[in-house]
Protein backbone atom coordinates (compact mmCIF):
# COMPACT_ATOMS: atom_id res chain seq x y z
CA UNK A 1 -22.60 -16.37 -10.48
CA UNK A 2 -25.68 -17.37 -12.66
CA UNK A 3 -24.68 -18.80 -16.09
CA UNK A 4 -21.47 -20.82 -15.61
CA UNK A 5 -20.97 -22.95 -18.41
CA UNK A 6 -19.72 -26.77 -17.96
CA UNK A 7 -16.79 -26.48 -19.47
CA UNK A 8 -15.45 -23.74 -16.91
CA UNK A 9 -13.43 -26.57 -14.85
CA UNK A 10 -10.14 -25.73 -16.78
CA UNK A 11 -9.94 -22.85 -14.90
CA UNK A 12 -9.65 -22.81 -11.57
CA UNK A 13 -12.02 -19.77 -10.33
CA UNK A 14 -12.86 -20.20 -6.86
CA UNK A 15 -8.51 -20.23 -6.65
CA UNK A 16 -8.26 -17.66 -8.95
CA UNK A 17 -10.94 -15.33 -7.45
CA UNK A 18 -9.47 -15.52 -4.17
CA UNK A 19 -5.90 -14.57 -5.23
CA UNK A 20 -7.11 -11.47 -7.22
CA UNK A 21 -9.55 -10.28 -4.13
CA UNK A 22 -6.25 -10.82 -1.66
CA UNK A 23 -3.95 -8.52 -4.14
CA UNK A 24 -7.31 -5.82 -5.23
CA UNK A 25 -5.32 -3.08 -3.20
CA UNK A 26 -2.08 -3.63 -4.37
CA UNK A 27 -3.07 -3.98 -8.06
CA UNK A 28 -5.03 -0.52 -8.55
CA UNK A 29 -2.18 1.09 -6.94
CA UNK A 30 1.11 -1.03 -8.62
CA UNK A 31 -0.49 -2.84 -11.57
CA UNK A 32 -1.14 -7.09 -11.74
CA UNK A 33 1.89 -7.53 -13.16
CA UNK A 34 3.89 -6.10 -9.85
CA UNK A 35 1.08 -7.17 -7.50
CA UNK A 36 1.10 -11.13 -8.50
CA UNK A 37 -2.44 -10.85 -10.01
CA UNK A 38 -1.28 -11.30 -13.51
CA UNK A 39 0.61 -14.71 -12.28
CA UNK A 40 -2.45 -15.79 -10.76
CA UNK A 41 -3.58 -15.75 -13.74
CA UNK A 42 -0.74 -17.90 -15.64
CA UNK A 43 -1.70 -20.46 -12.28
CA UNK A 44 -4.84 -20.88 -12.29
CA UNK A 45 -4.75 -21.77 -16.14
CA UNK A 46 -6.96 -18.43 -17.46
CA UNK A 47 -4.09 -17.19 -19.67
CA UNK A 48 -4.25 -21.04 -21.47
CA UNK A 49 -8.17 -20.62 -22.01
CA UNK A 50 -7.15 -17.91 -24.74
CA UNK A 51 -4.42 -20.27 -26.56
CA UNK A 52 -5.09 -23.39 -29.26
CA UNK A 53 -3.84 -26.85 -28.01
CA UNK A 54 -2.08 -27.00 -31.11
CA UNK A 55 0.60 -24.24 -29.22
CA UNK A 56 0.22 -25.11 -25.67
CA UNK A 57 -3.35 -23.50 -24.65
CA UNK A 58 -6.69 -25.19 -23.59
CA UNK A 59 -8.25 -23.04 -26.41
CA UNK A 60 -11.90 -22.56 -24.36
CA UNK A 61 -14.51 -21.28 -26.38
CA UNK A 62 -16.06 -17.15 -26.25
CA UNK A 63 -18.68 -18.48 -23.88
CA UNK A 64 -17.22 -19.83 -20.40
CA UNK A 65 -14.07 -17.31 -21.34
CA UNK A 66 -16.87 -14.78 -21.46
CA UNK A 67 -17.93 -15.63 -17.99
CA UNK A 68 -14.76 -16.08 -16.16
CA UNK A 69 -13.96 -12.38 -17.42
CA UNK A 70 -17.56 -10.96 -15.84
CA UNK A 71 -16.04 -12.88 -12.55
CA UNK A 72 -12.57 -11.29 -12.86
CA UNK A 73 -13.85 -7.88 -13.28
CA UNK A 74 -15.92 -8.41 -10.55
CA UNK A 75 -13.19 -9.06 -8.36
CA UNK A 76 -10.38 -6.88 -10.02
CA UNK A 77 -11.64 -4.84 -12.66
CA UNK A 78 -7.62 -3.30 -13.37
CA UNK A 79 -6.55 -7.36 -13.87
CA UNK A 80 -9.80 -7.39 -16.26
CA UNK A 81 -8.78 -5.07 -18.21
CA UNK A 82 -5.11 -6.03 -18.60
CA UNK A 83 -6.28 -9.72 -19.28
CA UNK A 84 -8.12 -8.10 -22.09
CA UNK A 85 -5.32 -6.18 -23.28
CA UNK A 86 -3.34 -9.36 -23.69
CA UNK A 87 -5.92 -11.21 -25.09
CA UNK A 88 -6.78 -9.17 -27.97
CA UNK A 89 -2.74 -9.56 -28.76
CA UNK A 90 -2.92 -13.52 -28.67
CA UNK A 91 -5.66 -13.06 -31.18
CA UNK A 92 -3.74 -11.34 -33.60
CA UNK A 93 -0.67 -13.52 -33.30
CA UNK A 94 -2.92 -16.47 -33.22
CA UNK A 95 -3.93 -15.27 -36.58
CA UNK A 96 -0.17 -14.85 -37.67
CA UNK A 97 1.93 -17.44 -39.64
CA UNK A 98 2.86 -20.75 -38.15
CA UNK A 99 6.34 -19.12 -37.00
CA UNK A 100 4.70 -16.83 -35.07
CA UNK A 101 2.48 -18.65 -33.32
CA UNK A 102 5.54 -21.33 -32.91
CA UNK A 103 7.45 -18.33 -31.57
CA UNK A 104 5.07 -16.56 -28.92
CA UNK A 105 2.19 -18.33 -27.89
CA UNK A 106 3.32 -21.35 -26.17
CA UNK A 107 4.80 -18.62 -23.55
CA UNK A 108 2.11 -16.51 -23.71
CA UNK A 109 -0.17 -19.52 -22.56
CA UNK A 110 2.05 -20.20 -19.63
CA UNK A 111 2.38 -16.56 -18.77
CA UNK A 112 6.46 -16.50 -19.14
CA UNK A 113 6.14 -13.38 -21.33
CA UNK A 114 3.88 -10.69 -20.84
CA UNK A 115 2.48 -9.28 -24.09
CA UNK A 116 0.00 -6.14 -24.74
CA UNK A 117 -1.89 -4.49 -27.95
CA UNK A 118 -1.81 -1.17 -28.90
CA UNK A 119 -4.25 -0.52 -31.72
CA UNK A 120 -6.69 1.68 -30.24
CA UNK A 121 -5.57 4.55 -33.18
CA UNK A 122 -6.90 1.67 -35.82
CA UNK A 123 -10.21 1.49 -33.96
CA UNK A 124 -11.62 4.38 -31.90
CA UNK A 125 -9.08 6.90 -31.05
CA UNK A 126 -7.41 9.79 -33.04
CA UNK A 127 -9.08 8.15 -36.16
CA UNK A 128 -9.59 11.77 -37.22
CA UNK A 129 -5.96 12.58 -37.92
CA UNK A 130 -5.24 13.00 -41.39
CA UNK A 131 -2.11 11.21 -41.37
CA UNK A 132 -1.28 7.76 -39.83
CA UNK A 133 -0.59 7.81 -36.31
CA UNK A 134 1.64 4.99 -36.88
CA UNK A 135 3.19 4.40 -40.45
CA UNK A 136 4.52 0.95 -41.19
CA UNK A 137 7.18 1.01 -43.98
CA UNK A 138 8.67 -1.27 -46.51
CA UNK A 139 12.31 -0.75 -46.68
CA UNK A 140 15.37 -2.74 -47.74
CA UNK A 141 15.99 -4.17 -44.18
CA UNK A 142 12.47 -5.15 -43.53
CA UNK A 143 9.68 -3.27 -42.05
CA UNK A 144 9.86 0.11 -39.76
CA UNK A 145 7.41 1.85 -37.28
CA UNK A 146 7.45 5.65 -37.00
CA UNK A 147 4.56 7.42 -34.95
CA UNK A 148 3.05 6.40 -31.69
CA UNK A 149 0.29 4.07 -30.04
CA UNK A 150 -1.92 6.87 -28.08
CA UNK A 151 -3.02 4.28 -25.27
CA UNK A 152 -1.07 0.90 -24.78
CA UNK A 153 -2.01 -0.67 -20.87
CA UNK A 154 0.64 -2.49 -19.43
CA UNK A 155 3.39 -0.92 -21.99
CA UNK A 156 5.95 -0.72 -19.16
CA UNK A 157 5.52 -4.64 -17.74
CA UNK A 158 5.38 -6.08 -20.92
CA UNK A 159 7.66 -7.57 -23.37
CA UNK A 160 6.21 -6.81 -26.21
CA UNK A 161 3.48 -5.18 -28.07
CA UNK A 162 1.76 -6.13 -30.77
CA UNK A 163 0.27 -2.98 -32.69
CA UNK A 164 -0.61 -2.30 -36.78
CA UNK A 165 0.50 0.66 -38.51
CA UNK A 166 -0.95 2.36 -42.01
CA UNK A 167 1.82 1.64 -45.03
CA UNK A 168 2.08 3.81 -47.88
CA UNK A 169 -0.62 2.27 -49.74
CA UNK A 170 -3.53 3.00 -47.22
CA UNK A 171 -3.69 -1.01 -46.02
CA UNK A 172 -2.60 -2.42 -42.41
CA UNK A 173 -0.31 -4.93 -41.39
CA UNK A 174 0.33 -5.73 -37.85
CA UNK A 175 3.49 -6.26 -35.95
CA UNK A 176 4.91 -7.48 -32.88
CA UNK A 177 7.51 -5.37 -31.41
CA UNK A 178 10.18 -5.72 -28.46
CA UNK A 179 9.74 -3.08 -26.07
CA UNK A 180 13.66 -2.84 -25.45
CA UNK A 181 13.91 -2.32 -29.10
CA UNK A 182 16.25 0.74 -30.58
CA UNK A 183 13.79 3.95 -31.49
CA UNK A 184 10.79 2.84 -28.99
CA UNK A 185 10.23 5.07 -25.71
CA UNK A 186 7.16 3.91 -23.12
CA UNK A 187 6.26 7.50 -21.65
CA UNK A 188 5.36 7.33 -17.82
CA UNK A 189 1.87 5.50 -17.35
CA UNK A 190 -0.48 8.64 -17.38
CA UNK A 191 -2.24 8.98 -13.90
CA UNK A 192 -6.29 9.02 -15.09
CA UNK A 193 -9.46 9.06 -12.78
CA UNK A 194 -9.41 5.32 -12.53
CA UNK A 195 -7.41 2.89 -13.05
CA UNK A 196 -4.22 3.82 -12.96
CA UNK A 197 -2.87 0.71 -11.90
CA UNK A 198 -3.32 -0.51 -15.48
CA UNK A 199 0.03 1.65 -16.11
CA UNK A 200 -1.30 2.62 -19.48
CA UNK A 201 1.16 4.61 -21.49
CA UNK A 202 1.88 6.79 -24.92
CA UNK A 203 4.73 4.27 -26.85
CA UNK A 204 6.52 6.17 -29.64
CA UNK A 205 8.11 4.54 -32.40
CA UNK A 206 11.31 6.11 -34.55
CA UNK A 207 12.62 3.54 -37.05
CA UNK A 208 11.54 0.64 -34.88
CA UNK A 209 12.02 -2.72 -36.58
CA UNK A 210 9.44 -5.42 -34.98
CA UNK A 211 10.41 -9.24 -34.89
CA UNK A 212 7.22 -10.19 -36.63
CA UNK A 213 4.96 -9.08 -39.45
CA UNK A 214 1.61 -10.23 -39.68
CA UNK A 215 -1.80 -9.88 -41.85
CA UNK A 216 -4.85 -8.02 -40.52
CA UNK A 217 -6.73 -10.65 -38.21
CA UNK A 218 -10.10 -11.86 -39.82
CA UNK A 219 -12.46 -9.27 -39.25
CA UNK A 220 -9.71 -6.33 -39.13
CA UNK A 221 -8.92 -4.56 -35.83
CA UNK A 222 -12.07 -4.19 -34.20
CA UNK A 223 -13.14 -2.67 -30.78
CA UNK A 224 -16.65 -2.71 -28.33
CA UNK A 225 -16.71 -6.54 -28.40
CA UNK A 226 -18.14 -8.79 -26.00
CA UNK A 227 -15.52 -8.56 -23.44
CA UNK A 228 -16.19 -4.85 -23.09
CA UNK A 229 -19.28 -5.80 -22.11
CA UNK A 230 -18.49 -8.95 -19.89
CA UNK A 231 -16.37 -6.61 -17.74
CA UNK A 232 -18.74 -3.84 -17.48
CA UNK A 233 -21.32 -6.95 -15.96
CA UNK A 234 -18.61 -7.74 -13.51
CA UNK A 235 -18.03 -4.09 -12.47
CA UNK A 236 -22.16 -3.47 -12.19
CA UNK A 237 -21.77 -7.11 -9.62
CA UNK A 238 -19.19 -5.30 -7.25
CA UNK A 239 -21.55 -2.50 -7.21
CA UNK A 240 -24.58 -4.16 -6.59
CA UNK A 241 -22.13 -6.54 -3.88
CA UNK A 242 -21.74 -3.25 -1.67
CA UNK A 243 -25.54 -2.36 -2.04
CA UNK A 244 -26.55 -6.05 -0.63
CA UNK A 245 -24.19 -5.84 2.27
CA UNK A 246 -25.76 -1.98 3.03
CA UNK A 247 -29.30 -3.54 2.81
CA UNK A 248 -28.22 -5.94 5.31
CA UNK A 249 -28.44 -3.31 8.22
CA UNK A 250 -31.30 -1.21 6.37
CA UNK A 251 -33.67 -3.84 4.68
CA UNK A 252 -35.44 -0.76 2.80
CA UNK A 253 -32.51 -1.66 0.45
CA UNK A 254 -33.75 -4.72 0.05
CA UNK A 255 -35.89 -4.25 -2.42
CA UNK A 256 -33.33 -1.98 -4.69
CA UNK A 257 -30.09 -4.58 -4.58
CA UNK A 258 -32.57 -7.42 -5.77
CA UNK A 259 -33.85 -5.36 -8.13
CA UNK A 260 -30.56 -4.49 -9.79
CA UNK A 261 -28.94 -7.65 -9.30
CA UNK A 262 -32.70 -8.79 -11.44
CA UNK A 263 -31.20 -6.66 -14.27
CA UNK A 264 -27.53 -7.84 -13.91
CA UNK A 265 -28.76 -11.39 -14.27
CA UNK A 266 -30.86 -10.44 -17.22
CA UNK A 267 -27.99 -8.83 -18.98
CA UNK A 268 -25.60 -11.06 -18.29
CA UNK A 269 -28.39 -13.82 -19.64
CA UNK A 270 -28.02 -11.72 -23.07
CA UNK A 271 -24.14 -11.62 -23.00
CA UNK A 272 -24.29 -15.67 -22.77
CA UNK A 273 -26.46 -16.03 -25.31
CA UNK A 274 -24.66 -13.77 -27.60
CA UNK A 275 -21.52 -15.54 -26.80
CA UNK A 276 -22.86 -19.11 -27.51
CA UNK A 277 -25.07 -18.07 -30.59
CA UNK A 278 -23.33 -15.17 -31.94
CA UNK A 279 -24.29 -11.84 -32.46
CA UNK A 280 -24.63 -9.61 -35.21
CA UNK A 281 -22.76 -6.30 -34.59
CA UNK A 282 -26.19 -3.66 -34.35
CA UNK A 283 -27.19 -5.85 -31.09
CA UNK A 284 -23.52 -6.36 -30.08
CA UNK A 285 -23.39 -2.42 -29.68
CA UNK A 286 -26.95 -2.34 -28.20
CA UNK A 287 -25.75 -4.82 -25.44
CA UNK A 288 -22.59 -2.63 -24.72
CA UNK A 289 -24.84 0.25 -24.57
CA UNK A 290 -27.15 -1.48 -22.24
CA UNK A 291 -23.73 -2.51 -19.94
CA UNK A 292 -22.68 1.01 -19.55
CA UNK A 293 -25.89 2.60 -18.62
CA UNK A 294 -26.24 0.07 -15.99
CA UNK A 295 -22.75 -0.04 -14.41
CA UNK A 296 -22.84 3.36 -14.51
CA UNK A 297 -26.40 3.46 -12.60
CA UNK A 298 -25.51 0.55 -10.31
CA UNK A 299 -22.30 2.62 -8.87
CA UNK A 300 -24.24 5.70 -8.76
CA UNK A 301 -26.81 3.54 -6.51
CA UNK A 302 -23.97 2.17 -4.59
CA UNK A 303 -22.70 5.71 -3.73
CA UNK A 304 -26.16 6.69 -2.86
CA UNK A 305 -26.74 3.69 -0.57
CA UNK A 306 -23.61 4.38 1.31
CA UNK A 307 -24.46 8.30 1.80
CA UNK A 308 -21.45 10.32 2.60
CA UNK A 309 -18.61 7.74 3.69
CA UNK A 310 -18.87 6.52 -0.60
CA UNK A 311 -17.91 9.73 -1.39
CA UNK A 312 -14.38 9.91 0.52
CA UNK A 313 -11.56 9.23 -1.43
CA UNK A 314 -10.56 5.47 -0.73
CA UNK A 315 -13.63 3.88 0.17
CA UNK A 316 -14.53 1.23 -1.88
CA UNK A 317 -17.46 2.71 -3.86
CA UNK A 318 -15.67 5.83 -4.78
CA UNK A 319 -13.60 3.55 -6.56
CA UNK A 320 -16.31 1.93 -8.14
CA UNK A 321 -17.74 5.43 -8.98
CA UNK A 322 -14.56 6.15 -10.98
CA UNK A 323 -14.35 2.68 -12.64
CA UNK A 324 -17.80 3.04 -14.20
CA UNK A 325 -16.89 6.15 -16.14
CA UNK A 326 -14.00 4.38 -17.65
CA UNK A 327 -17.09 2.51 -19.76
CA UNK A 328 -18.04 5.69 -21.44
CA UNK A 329 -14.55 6.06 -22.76
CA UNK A 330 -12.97 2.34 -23.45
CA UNK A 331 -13.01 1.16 -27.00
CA UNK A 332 -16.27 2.83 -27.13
CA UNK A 333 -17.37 2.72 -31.00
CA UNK A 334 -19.16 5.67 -31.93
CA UNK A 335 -22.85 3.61 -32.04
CA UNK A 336 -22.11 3.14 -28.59
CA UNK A 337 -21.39 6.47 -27.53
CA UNK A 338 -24.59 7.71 -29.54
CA UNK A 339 -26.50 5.39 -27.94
CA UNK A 340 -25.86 6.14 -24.56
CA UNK A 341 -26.17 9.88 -25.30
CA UNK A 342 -29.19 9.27 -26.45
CA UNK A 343 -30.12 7.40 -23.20
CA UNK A 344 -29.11 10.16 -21.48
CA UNK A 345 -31.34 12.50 -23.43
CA UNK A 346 -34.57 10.92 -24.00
CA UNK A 347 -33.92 11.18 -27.96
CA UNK A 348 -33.79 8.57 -30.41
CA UNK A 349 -30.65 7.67 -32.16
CA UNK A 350 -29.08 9.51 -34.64
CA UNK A 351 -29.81 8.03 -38.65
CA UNK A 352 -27.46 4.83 -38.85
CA UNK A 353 -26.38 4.72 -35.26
C-alpha cells in the first residue's frame, strides 16, 4: 500500500493481514471476537498503537494508525469497524481521570478486556428526540443510566461499554458500564444488509450504575472522523483488488482498475496528509464525502466487471456491494449526507452544508 509511514514497524502488518484474510469468512458470519480476528489484533500489537506508554500502549500517532486501519478494512472491513468501535472508547477513557486510565487501559492495550462505545444518540442518530435517549442522573448512591444506546457493535462480546448520557441540566458526562451489570439488557445483534458479523445491538439501561464517571472528551462526542474515511479507502482497495484480478483474463479492464486504483491512491494521499497536518472539519467532511462516493462506485464497478456471478448471494463482490452502502449510513454527519446527495443530484450544497 502507497503511503506507509516509518513508524508503522510497531505493528506487525504483513502478520496481522494474513491472520484477518485466513478468519474473513468466519468473522462476517460470527464476529472477530469469536473468529480470533480481534486477538490478532491484541498479537500483532494494533490494539497498543491506540494506548499512551504511560498505561501500557505504544501510543502511535493519527497518521501510521490511519494507515494500518485503510489496510485492515481492506482485508476485514467487520474487524475495521469493531477496531474502531473500541478505539473511540480508549479515547474517552484516555481522557478520564488517572484512576481510570490506571483501571482499564493497560488491559485494553493488551486486549484482555474487550471494550465498545455506544454514543451514536450524542452524535448522529435519534438526535431528534425531544427527550434524552439516555439520561444520566445524580442520586445519593452515585450516578444512574435509564434509556438505551440505539446502535452499540460488539455489545454482546464485550465487557464493557463506555457511553454518555444527558443529566438534568442539559450537559453530558460519560460513563463506563459493565455489561453484566443489574438493569442493562443487550437485545439480539440485529441482522442488517451487511455486516452482521459486527453483532451490533440495542443496550437498554434501567437504573444502571457504571464503575466510572468521566468528563466529555476534548472536542465532545464527535462522529465522521478520519477513520470513517480510512476504512471506506480500504473497502474501495478490496473492490478495486477483484477488478485487477478480472482484468487479468480481459485486459479491456485494464485500463478501468488502474484508473480507480489512480483515484484510491489520490484519496488516500489526502487522508495522509490530513492525518499528519490536520484538518479543519469543512474538508474533513468533504474527504468523507469524497470516500463514500468512491467506495460506493468502485463496488458498483466491481459488480459490473464480474457480470452475473457478483450478483449471487456469497460471492465476494456481493459482499462488497453491501459493505459500501453501510458508508451512507455510519456516523454519517448531516454535511456528509448533503454532500453526497448532492453528488448524486448534480446540485450544489444546501446553505451551510
Amino acid at each position: 500500500m502507497p503511503c506507509q509511514p516509518p513508524s508503522i514497524e510497531s505493528i506487525h502488518m504483513a502478520s496481522l493481514e494474513a491472520a484477518l484474510a485466513a478468519v474473513a469468512e468466519r468473522t462476517a458470519r460470527e464476529g472477530p471476537w469469536r473468529s480470533g480476528a480481534f486477538a490478532a489484533l491484541a498479537d500483532s500489537g494494533m490494539l497498543a498503537a491506540f494506548v499512551a506508554p504511560a498505561w501500557g500502549g505504544t501510543g502511535l500517532g493519527e497518521q501510521p494508525i490511519t494507515w494500518a486501519l485503510m489496510a485492515i478494512a481492506e482485508r476485514c472491513l467487520t474487524t475495521a469497524l469493531a477496531l474502531t468501535q473500541w478505539a473511540a472508547a480508549v479515547r474517552i477513557i484516555s481522557g478520564g481521570d488517572d484512576g481510570v486510565r490506571a483501571a482499564m487501559l493497560p488491559a485494553l492495550a493488551r486486549g484482555e478486556t474487550p471494550t465498545t462505545v455506544g454514543i451514536s444518540h450524542l452524535t448522529t442518530s435519534r438526535r431528534h428526540v425531544g427527550r434524552p435517549v439516555l439520561a444520566a442522573t445524580r442520586t445519593d448512591a452515585g450516578w444512574r443510566l435509564d434509556g438505551l444506546c440505539p446502535w452499540v457493535t460488539g455489545a454482546d462480546a464485550s465487557a464493557t461499554i463506555v457511553t454518555g448520557g444527558i443529566t438534568d441540566d442539559g450537559s453530558q458526562r460519560f460513563f463506563v458500564v459493565a455489561t453484566g451489570a443489574e438493569g442493562l439488557t443487550i437485545d439480539p445483534p440485529m441482522t442488517m444488509l451487511a455486516l452482521t458479523g459486527s453483532r451490533t445491538s440495542v443496550v437498554r439501561f434501567e437504573g444502571v450504575q457504571p464503575t466510572h464517571v468521566m468528563l466529555p472528551p476534548a472536542g465532545g462526542a464527535r462522529t465522521g472522523g478520519l477513520a470513517t474515511t480510512a476504512l471506506a479507502i480500504g473497502a474501495a482497495r478490496a473492490s478495486a483488488a477483484v477488478i485487477a484480478w478480472e482484468a487479468m483474463a480481459r485486459p479491456t479492464l485494464e485500463t478501468v482498475a488502474d484508473d480507480l486504483m489512480g483515484e484510491i491512491d489520490a484519496l488516500a494521499a489526502r487522508l495522509m496528509g490530513a492525518a499528519r497536518d490536520g484538518i479543519d472539519p469543512a474538508d474533513r467532511d468533504r474527504l468523507r464525502a469524497d470516500a463514500n462516493g468512491l467506495v460506493v462506485r468502485v463496488a458498483q464497478a466491481a459488480l459490473t466487471a464480474t457480470k452475473g456471478a457478483g450478483f449471487v448471494a456469497g460471492h465476494p463482490v456481493e459482499r462488497l456491494v453491501r459493505e459500501a452502502m453501510f458508508f451512507l449510513v455510519w456516523s454519517c454527519p448531516q454535511a456528509v449526507a448533503d454532500a453526497f446527495l448532492c453528488d448524486l443530484t448534480a446540485q450544489r450544497p444546501p446553505s451551510g452544508a
